[in-house]
PDB file of N, CA and C in Angstrom:
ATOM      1  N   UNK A   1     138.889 105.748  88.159  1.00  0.00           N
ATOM      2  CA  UNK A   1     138.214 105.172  87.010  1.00  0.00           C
ATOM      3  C   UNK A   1     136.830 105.786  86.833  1.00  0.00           C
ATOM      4  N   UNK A   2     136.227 106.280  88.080  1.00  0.00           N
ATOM      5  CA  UNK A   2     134.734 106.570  87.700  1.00  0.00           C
ATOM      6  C   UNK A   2     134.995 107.991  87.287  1.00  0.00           C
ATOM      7  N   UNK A   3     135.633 108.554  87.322  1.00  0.00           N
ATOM      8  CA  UNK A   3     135.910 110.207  86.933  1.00  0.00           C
ATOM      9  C   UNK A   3     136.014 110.150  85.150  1.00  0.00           C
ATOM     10  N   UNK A   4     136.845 109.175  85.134  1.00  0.00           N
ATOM     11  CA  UNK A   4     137.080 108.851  83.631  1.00  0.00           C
ATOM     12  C   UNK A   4     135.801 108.664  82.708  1.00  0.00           C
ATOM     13  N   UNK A   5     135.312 107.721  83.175  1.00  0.00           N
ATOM     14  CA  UNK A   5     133.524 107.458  83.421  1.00  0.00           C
ATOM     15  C   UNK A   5     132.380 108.427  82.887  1.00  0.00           C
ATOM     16  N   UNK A   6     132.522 109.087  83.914  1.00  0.00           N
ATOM     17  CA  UNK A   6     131.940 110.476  83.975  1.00  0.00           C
ATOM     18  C   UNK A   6     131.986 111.161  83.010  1.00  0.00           C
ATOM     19  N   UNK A   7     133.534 111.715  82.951  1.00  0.00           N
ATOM     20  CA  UNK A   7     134.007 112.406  81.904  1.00  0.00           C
ATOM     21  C   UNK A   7     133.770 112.305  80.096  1.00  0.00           C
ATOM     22  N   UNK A   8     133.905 110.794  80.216  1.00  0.00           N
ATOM     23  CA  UNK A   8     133.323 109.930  78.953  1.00  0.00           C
ATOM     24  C   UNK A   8     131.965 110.235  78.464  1.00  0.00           C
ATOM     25  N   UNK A   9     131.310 110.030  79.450  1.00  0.00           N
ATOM     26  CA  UNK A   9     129.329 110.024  78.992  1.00  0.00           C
ATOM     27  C   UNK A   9     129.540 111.514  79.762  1.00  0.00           C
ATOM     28  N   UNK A  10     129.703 112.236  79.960  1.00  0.00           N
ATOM     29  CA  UNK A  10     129.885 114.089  79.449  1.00  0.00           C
ATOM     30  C   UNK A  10     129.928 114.337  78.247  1.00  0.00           C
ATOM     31  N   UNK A  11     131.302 113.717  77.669  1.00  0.00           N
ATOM     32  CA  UNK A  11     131.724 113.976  76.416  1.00  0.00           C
ATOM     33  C   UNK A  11     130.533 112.966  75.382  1.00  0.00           C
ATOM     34  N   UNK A  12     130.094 112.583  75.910  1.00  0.00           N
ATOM     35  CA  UNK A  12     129.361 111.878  74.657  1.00  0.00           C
ATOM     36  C   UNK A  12     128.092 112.288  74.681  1.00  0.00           C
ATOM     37  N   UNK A  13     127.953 112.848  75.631  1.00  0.00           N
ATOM     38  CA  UNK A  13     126.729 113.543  75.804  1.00  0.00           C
ATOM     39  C   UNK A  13     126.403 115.010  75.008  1.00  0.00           C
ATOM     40  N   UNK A  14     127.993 115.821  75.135  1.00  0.00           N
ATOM     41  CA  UNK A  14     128.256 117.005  74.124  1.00  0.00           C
ATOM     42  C   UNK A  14     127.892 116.802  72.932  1.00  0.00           C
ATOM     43  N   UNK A  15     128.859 115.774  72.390  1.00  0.00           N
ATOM     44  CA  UNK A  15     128.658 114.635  70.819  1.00  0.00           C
ATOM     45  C   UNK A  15     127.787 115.235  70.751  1.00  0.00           C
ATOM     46  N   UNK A  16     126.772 114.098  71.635  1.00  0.00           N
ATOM     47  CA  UNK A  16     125.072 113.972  71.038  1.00  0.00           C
ATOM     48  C   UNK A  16     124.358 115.317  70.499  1.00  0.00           C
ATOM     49  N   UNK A  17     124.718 116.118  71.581  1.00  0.00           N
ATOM     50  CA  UNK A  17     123.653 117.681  71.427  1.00  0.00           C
ATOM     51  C   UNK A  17     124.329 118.604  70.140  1.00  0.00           C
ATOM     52  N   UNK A  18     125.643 118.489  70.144  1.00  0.00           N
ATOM     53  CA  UNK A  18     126.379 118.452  68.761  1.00  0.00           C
ATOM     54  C   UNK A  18     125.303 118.196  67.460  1.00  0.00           C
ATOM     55  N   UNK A  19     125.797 116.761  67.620  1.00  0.00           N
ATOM     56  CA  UNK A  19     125.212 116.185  66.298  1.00  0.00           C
ATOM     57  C   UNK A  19     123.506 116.222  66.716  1.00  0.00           C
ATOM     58  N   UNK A  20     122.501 116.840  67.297  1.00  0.00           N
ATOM     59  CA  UNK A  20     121.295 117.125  67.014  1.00  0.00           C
ATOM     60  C   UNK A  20     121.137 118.566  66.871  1.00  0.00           C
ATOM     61  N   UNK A  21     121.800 119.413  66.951  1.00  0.00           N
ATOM     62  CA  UNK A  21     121.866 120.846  66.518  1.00  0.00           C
ATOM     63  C   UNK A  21     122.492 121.008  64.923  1.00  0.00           C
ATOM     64  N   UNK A  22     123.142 120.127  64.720  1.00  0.00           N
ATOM     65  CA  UNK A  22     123.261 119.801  62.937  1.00  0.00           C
ATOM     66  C   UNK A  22     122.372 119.148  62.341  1.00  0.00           C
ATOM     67  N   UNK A  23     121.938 118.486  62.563  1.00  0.00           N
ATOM     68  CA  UNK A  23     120.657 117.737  62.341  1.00  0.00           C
ATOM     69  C   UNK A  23     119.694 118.429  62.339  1.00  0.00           C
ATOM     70  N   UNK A  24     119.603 119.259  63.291  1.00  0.00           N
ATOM     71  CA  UNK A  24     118.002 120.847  63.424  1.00  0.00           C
ATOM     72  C   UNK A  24     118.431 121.756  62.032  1.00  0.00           C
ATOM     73  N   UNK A  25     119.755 122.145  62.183  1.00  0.00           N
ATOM     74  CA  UNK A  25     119.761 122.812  61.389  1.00  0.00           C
ATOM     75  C   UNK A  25     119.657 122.755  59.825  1.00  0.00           C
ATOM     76  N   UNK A  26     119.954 121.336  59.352  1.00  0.00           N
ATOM     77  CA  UNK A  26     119.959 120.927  57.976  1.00  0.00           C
ATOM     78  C   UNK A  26     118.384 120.793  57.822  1.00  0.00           C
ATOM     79  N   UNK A  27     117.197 120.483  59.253  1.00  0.00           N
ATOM     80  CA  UNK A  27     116.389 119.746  58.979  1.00  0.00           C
ATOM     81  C   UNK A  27     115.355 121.255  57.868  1.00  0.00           C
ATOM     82  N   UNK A  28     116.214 122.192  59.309  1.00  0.00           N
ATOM     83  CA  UNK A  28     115.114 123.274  59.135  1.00  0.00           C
ATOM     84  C   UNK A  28     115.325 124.307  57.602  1.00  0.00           C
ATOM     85  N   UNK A  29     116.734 124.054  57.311  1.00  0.00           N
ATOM     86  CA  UNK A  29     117.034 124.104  55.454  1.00  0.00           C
ATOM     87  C   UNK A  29     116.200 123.618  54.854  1.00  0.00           C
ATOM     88  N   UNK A  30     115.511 122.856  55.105  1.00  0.00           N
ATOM     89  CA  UNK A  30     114.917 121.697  54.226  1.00  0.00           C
ATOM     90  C   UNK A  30     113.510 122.065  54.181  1.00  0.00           C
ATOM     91  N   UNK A  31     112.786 122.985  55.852  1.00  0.00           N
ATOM     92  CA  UNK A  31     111.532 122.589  56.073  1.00  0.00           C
ATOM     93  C   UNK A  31     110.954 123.779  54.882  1.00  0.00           C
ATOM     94  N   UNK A  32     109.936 123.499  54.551  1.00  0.00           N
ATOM     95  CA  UNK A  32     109.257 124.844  53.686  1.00  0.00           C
ATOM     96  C   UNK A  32     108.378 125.628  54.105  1.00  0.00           C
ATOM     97  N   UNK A  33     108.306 125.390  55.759  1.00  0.00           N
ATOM     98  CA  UNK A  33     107.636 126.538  56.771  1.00  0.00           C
ATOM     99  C   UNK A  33     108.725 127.864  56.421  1.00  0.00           C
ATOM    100  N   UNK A  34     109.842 127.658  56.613  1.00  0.00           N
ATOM    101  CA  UNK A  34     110.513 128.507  56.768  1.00  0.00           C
ATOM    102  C   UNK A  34     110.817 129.212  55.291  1.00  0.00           C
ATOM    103  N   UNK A  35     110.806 130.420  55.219  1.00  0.00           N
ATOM    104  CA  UNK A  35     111.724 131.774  54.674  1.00  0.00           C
ATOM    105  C   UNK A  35     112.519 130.989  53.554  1.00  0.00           C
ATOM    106  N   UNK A  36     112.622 131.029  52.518  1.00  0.00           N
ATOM    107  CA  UNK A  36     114.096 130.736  51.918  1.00  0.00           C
ATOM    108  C   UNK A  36     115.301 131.502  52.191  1.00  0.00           C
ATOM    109  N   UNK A  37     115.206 132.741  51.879  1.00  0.00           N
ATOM    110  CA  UNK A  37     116.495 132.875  53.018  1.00  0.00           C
ATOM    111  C   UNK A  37     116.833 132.571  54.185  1.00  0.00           C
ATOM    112  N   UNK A  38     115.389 131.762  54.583  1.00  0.00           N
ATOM    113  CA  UNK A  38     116.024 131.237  56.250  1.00  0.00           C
ATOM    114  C   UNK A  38     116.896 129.673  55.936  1.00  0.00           C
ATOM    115  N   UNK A  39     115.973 129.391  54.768  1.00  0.00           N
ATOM    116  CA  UNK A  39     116.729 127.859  54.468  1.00  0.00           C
ATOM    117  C   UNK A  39     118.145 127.986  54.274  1.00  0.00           C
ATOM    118  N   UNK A  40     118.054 128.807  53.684  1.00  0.00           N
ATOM    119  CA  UNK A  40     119.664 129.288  52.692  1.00  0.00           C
ATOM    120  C   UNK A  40     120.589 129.527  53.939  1.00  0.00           C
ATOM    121  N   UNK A  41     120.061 130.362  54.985  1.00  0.00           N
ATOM    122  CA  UNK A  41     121.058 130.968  55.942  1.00  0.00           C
ATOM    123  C   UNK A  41     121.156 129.596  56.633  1.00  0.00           C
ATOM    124  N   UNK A  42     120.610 128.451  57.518  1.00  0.00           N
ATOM    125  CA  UNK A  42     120.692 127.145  57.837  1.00  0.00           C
ATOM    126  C   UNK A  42     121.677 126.299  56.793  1.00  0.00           C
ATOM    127  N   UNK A  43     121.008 126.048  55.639  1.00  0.00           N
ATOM    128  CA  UNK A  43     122.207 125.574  54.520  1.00  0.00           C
ATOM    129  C   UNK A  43     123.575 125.920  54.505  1.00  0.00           C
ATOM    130  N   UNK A  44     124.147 127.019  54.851  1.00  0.00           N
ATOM    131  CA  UNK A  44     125.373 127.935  54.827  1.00  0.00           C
ATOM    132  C   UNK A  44     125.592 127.642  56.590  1.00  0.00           C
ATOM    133  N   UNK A  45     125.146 127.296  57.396  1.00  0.00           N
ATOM    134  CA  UNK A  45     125.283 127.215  58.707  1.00  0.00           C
ATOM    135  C   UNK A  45     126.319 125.552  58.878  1.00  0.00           C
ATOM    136  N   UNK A  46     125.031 124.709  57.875  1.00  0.00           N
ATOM    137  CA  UNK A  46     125.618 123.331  58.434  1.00  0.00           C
ATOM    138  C   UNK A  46     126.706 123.744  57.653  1.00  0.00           C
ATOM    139  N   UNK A  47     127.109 123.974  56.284  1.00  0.00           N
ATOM    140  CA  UNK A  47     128.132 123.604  55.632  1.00  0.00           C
ATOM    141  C   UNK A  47     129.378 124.354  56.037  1.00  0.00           C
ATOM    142  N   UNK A  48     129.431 125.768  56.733  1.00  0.00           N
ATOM    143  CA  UNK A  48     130.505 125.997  57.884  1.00  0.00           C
ATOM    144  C   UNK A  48     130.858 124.565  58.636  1.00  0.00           C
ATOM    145  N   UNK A  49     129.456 124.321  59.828  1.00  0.00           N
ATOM    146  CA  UNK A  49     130.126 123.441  60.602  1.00  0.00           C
ATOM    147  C   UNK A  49     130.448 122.463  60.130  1.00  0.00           C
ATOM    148  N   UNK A  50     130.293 121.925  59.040  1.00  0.00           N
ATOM    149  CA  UNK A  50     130.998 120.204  58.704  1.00  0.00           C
ATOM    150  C   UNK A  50     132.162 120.550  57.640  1.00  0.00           C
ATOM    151  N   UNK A  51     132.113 121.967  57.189  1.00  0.00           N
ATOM    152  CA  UNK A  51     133.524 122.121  56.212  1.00  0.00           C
ATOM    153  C   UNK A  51     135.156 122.121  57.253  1.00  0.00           C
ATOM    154  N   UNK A  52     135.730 121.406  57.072  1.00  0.00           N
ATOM    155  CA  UNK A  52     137.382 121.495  57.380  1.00  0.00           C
ATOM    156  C   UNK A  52     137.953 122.721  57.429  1.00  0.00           C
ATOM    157  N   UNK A  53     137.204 123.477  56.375  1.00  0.00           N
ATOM    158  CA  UNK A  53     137.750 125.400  56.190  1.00  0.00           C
ATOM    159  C   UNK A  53     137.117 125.749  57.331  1.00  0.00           C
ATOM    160  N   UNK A  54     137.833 126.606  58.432  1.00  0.00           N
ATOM    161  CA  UNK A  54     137.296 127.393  59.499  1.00  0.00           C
ATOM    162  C   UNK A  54     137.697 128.759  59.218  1.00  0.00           C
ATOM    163  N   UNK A  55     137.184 130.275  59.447  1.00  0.00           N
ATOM    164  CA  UNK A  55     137.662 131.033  59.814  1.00  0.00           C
ATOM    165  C   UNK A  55     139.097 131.481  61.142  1.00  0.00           C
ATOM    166  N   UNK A  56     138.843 130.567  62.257  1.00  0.00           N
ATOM    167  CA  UNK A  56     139.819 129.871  62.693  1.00  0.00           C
ATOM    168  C   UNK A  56     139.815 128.740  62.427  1.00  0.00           C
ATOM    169  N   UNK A  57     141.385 128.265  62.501  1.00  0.00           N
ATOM    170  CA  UNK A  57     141.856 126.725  62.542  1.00  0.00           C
ATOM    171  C   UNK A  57     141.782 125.543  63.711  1.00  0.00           C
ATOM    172  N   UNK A  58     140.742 124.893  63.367  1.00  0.00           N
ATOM    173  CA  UNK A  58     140.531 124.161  64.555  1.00  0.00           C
ATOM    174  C   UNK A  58     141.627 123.430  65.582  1.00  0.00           C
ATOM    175  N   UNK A  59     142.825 123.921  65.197  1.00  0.00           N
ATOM    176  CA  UNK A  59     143.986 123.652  65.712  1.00  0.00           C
ATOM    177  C   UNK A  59     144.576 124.031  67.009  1.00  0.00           C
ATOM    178  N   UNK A  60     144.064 125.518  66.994  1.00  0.00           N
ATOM    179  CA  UNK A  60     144.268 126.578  68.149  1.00  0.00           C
ATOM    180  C   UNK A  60     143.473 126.299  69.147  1.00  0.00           C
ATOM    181  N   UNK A  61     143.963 125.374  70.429  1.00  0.00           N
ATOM    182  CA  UNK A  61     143.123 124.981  71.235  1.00  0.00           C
ATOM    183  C   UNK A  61     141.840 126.109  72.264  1.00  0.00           C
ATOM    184  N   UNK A  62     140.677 126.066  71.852  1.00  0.00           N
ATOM    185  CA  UNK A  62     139.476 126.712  72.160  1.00  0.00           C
ATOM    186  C   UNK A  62     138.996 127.984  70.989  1.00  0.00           C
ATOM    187  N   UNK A  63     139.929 128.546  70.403  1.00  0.00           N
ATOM    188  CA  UNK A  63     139.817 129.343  69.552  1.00  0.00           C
ATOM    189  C   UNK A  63     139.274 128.581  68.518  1.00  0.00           C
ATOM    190  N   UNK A  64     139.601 127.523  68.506  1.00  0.00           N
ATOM    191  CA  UNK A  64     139.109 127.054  66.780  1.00  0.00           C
ATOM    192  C   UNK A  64     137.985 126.049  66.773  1.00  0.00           C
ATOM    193  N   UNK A  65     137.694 125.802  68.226  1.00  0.00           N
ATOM    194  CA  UNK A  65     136.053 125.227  68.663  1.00  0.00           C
ATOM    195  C   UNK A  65     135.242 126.525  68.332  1.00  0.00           C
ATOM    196  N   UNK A  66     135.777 127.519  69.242  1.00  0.00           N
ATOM    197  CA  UNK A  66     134.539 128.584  69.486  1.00  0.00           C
ATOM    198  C   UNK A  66     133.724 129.502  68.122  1.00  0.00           C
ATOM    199  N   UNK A  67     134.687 129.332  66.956  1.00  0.00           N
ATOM    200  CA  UNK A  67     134.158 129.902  65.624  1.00  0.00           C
ATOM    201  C   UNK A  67     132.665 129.054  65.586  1.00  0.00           C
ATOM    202  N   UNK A  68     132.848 127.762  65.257  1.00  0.00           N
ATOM    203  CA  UNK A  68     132.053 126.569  65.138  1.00  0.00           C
ATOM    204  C   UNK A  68     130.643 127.160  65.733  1.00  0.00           C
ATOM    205  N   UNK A  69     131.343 127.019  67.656  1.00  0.00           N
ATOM    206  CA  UNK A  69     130.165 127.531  68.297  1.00  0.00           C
ATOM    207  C   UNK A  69     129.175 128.591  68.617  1.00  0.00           C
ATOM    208  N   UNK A  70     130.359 129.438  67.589  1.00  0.00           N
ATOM    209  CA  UNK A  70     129.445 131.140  67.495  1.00  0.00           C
ATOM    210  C   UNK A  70     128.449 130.726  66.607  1.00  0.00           C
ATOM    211  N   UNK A  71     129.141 130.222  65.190  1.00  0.00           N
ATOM    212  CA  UNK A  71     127.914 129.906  64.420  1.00  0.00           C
ATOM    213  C   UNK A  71     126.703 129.431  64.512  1.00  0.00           C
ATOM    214  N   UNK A  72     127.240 128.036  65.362  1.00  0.00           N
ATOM    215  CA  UNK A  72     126.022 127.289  65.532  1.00  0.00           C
ATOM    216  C   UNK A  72     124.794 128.069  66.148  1.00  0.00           C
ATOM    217  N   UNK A  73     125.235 128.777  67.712  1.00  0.00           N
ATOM    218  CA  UNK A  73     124.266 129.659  68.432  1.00  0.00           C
ATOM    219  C   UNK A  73     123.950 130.811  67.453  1.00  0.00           C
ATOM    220  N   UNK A  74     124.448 131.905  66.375  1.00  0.00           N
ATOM    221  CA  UNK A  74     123.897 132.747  65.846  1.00  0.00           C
ATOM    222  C   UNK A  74     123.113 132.146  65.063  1.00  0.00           C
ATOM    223  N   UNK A  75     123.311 131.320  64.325  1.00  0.00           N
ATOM    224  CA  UNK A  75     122.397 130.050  63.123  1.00  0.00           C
ATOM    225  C   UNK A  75     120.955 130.022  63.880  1.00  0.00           C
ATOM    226  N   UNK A  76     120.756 129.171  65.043  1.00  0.00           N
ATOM    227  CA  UNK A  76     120.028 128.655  66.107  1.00  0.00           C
ATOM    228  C   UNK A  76     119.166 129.967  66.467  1.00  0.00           C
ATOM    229  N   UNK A  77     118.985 130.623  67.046  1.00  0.00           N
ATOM    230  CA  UNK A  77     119.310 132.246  67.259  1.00  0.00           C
ATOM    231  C   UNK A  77     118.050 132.503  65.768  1.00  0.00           C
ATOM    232  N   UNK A  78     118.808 132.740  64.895  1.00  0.00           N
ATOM    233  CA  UNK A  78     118.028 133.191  63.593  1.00  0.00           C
ATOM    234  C   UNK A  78     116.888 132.432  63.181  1.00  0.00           C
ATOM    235  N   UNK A  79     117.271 131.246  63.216  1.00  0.00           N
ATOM    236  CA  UNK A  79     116.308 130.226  62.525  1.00  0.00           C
ATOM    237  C   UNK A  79     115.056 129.888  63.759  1.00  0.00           C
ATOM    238  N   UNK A  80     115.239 130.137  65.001  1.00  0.00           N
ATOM    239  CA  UNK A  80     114.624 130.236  66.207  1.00  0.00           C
ATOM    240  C   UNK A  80     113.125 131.118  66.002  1.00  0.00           C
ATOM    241  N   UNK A  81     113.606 132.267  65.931  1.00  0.00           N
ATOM    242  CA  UNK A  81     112.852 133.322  65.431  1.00  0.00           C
ATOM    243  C   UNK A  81     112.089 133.099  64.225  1.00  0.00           C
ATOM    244  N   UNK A  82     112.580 133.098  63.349  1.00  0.00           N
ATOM    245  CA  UNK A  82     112.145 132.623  61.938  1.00  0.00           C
ATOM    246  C   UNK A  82     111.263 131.452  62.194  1.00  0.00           C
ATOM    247  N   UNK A  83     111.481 130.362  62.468  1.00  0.00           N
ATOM    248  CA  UNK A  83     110.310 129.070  62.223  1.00  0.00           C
ATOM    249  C   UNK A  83     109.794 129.151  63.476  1.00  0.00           C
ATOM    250  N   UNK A  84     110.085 129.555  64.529  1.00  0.00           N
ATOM    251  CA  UNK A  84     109.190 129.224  66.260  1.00  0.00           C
ATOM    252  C   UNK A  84     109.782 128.278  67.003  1.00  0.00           C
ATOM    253  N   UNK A  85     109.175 128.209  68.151  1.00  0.00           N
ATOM    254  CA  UNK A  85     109.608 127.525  68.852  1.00  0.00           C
ATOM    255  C   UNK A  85     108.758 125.890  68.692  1.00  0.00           C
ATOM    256  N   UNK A  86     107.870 125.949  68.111  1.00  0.00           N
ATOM    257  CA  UNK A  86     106.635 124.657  67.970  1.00  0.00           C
ATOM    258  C   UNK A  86     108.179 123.857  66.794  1.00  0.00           C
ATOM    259  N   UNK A  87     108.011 124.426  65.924  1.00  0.00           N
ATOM    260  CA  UNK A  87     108.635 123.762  64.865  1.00  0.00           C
ATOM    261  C   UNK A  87     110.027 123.503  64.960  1.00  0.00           C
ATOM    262  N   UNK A  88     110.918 124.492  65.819  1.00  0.00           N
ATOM    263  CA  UNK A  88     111.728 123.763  66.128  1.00  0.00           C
ATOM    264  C   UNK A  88     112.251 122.864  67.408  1.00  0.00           C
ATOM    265  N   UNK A  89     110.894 122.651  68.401  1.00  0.00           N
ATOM    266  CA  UNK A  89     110.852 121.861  69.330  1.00  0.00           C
ATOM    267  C   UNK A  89     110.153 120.567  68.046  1.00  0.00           C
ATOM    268  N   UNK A  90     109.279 120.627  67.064  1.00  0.00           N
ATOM    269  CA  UNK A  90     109.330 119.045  66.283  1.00  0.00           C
ATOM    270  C   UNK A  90     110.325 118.548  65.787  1.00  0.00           C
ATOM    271  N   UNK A  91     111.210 119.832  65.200  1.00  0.00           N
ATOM    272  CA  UNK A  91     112.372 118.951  64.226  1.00  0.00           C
ATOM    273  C   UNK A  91     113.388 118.722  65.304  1.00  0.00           C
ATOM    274  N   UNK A  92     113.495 119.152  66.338  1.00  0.00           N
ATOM    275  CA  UNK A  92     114.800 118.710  67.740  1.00  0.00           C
ATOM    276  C   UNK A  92     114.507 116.807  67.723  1.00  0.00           C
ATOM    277  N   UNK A  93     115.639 116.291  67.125  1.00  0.00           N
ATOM    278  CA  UNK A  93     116.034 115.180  67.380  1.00  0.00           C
ATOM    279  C   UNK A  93     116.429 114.211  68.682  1.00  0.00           C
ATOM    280  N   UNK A  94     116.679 115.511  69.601  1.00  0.00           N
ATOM    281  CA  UNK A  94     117.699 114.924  70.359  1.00  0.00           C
ATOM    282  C   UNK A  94     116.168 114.734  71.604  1.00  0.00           C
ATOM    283  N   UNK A  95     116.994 114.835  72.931  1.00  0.00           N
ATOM    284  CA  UNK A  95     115.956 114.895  74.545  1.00  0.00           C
ATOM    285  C   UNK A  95     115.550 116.084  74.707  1.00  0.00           C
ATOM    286  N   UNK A  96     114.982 116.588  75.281  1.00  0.00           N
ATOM    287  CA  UNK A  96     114.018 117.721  75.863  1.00  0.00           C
ATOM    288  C   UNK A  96     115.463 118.222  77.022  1.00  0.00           C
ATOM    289  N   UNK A  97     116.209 117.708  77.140  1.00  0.00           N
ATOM    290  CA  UNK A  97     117.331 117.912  78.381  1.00  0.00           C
ATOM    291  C   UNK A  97     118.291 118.668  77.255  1.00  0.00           C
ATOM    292  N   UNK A  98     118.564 118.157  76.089  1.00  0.00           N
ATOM    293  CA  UNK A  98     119.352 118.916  75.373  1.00  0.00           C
ATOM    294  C   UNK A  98     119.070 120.162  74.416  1.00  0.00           C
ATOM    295  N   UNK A  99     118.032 119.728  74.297  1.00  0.00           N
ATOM    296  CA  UNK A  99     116.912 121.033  73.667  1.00  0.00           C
ATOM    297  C   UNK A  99     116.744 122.137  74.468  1.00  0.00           C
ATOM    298  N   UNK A 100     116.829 122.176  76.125  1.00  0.00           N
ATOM    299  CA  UNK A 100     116.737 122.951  77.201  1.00  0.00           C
ATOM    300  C   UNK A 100     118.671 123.209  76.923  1.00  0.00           C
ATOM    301  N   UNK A 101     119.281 122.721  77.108  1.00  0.00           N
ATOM    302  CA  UNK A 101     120.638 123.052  76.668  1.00  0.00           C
ATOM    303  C   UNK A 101     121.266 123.796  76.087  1.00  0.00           C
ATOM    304  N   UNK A 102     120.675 123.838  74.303  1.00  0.00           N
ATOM    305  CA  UNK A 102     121.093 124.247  73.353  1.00  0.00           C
ATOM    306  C   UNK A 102     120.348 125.920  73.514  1.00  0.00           C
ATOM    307  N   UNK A 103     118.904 125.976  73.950  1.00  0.00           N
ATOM    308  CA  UNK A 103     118.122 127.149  74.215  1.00  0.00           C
ATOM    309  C   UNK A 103     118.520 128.080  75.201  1.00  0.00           C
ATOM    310  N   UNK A 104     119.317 127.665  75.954  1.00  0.00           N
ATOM    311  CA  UNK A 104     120.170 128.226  77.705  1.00  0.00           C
ATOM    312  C   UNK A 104     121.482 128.921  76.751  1.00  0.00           C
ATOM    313  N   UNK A 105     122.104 128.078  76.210  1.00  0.00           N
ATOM    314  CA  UNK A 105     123.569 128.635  75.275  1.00  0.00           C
ATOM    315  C   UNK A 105     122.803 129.696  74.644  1.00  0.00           C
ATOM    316  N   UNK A 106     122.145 129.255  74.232  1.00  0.00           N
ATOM    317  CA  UNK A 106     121.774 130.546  72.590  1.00  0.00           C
ATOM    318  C   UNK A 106     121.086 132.013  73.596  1.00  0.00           C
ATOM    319  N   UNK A 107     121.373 132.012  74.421  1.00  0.00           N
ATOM    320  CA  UNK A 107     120.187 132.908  75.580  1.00  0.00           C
ATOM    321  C   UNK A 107     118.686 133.428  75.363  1.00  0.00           C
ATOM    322  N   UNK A 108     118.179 131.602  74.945  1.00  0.00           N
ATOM    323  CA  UNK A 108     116.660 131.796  74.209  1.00  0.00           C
ATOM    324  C   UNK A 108     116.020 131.407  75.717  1.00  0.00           C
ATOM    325  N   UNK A 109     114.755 131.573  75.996  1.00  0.00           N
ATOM    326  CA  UNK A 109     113.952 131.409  77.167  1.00  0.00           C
ATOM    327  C   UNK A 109     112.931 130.864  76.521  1.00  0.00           C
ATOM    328  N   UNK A 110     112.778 129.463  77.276  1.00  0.00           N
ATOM    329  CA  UNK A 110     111.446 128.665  76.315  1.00  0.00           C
ATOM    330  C   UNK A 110     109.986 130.143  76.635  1.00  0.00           C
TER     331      UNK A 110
END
């Protein structure tokens, strides 16, 4: 039972850093520090990840996560550079544990 447990608040823990890397990214569409083509390229980022249309089909077990997750890290990646690290350590929603997370994936070094 405690494995299950575990496994659970893992997975909900993914969720979370999930849904605050969509959240960064719509925020930073929005911010007017940034580039308009940086907004635009963020804008076109979230609406990949929340559109049903994938380049792969999220069907194909890991293949049709990993489109998602290329995006997200090349998105992250771009918009990183573009607004800084100040601004997008303000608009990070989530913990400083997942923010260290999302920056380790993307192979950013605070």
């Amino acid at each position: 039972m405690r494995d299950a447990e575990q496994g659970g608040s893992w997975v909900t823990a993914l969720l979370r850093v999930v849904q605050d890397v969509v959240l960064l990214l719509k925020d930073l569409a929005t911010d007017p520090r940034l580039p308009r083509a940086e907004r635009v390229a963020a804008g076109l980022a979230v609406a990949y990840l929340l559109s049903p249309v994938d380049l792969v089909p999220d069907w194909i077990p890991g293949l049709g996560q990993a489109d998602d997750a290329v995006v997200a890290v090349l998105a992250f990646r771009r918009l990183l550079n573009a607004a800084g690290y100040d601004v997008v350590y303000e608009l990070w929603r989530g913990g400083d544990e997942g923010l260290a997370l999302v920056l380790t994936l993307a192979g950013v070094q605070e």
